[in-house]
Protein backbone atom coordinates (compact mmCIF):
# COMPACT_ATOMS: atom_id res chain seq x y z
CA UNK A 1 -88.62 -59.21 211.40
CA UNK A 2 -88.91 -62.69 211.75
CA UNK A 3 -85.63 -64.98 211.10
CA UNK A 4 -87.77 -66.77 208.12
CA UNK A 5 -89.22 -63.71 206.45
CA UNK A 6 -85.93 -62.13 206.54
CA UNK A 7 -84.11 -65.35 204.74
CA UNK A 8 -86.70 -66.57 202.98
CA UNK A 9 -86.52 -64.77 199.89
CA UNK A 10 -87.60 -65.00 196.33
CA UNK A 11 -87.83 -62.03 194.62
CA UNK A 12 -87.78 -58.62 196.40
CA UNK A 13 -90.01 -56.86 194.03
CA UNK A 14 -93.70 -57.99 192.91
CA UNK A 15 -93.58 -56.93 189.11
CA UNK A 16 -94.41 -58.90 185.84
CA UNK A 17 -91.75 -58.03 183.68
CA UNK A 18 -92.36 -60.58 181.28
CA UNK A 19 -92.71 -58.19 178.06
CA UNK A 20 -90.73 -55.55 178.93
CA UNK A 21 -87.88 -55.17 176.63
CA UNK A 22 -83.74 -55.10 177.54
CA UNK A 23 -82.06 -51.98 176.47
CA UNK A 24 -78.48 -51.46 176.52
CA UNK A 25 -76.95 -48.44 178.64
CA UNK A 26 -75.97 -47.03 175.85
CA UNK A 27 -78.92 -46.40 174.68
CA UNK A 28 -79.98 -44.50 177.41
CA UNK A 29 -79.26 -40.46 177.54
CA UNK A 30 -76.45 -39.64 179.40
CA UNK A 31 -77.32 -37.04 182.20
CA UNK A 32 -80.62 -38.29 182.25
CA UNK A 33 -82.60 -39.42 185.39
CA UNK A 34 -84.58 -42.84 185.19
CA UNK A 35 -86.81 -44.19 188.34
CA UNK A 36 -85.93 -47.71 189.74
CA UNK A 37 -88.90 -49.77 190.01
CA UNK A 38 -86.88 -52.75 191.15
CA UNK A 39 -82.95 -54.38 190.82
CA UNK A 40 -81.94 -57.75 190.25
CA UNK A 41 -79.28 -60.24 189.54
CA UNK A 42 -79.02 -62.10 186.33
CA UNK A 43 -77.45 -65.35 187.32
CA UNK A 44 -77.77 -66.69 183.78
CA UNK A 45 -75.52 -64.58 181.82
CA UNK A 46 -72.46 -66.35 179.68
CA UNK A 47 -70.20 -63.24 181.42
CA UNK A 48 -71.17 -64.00 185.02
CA UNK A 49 -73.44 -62.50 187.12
CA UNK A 50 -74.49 -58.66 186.67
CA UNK A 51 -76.91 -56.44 188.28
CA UNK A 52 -80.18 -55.17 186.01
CA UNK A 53 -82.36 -52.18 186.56
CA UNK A 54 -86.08 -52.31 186.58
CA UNK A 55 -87.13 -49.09 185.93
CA UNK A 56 -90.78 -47.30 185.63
CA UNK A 57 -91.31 -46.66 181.94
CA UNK A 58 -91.40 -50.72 181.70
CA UNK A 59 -87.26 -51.16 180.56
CA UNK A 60 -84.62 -53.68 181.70
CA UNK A 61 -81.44 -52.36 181.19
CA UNK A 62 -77.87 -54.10 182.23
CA UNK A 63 -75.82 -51.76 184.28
CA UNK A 64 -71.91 -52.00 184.71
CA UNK A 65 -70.82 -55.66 186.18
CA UNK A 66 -68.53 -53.37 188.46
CA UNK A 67 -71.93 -52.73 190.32
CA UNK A 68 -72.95 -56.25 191.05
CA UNK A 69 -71.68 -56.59 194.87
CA UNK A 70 -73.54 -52.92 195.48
CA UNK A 71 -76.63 -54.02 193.97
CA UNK A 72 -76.67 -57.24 195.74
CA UNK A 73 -76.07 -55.46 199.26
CA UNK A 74 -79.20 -53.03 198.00
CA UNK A 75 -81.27 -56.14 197.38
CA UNK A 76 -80.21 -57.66 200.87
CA UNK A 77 -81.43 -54.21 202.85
CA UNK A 78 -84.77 -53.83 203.22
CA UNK A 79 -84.52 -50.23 203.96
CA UNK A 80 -83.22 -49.79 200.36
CA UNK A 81 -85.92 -52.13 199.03
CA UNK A 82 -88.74 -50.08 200.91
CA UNK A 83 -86.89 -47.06 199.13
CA UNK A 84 -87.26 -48.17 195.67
CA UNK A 85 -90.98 -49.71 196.10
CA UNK A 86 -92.24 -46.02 196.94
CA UNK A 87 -90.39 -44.45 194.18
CA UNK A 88 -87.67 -42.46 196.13
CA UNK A 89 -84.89 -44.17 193.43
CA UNK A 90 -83.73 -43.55 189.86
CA UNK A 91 -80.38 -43.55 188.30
CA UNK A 92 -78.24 -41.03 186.67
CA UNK A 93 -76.60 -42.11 183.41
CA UNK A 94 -72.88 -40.65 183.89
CA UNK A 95 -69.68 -41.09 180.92
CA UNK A 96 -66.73 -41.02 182.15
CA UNK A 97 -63.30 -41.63 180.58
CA UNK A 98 -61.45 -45.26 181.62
CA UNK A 99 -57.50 -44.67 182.02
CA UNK A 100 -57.31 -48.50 181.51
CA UNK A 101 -58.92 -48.92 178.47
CA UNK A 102 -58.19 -45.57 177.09
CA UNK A 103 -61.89 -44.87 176.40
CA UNK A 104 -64.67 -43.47 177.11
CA UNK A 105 -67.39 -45.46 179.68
CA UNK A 106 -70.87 -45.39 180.46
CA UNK A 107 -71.89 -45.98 184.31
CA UNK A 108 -74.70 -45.41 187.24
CA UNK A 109 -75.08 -42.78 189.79
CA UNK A 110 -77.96 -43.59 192.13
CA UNK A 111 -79.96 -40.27 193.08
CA UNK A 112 -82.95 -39.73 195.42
CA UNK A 113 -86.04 -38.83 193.67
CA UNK A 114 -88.49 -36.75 195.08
């Protein structure tokens, strides 16, 4: 790979997602598998950056701001990106009960999809 294709970079995925709607985590099923289509990084959120989820049935949804330096190391590999464009990626809604909030939490697994 060339040293400009490799740093030149706008978006890693080529997908109109202009009327796809946001949906929260929570209202996702937990347990449930969903197929990554594509990941980004919303720079333009009042609470900082935070990783979102692009996935096939035409959904954004937020995941955990804990995941933002993973999903930005995923967008940086093009291995991973390669990955998600031929449909080898989804995510696994998990709950999980935080000590330090005394409650219970929604997060990510990342599976391979076959």
């Amino acid at each position: 790979m060339s040293f400009a294709s490799k740093h030149n970079k706008g978006s890693r995925f080529e997908i109109n997602i202009e009327n796809w709607e946001f949906r929260r985590l929570s209202d996702l099923e937990v347990g449930s598998i969903y197929q990554i289509c594509g990941l980004y990084i919303n720079t333009k959120s009042k609470f900082g950056d935070h990783p979102v989820a692009m996935c096939t049935e035409e959904f954004l949804v937020d995941l955990p701001q804990n995941m933002t330096e993973e999903v930005k190391k995923i967008i940086a590999d093009d291995d991973d990106i390669s990955d998600i464009v031929e449909g080898k990626v989804g995510m696994k809604v998990t709950q999980y009960h935080s000590d330090k909030y005394n409650r219970d939490c929604l997060g990510v697994q990342w599976v391979d999809v076959k």
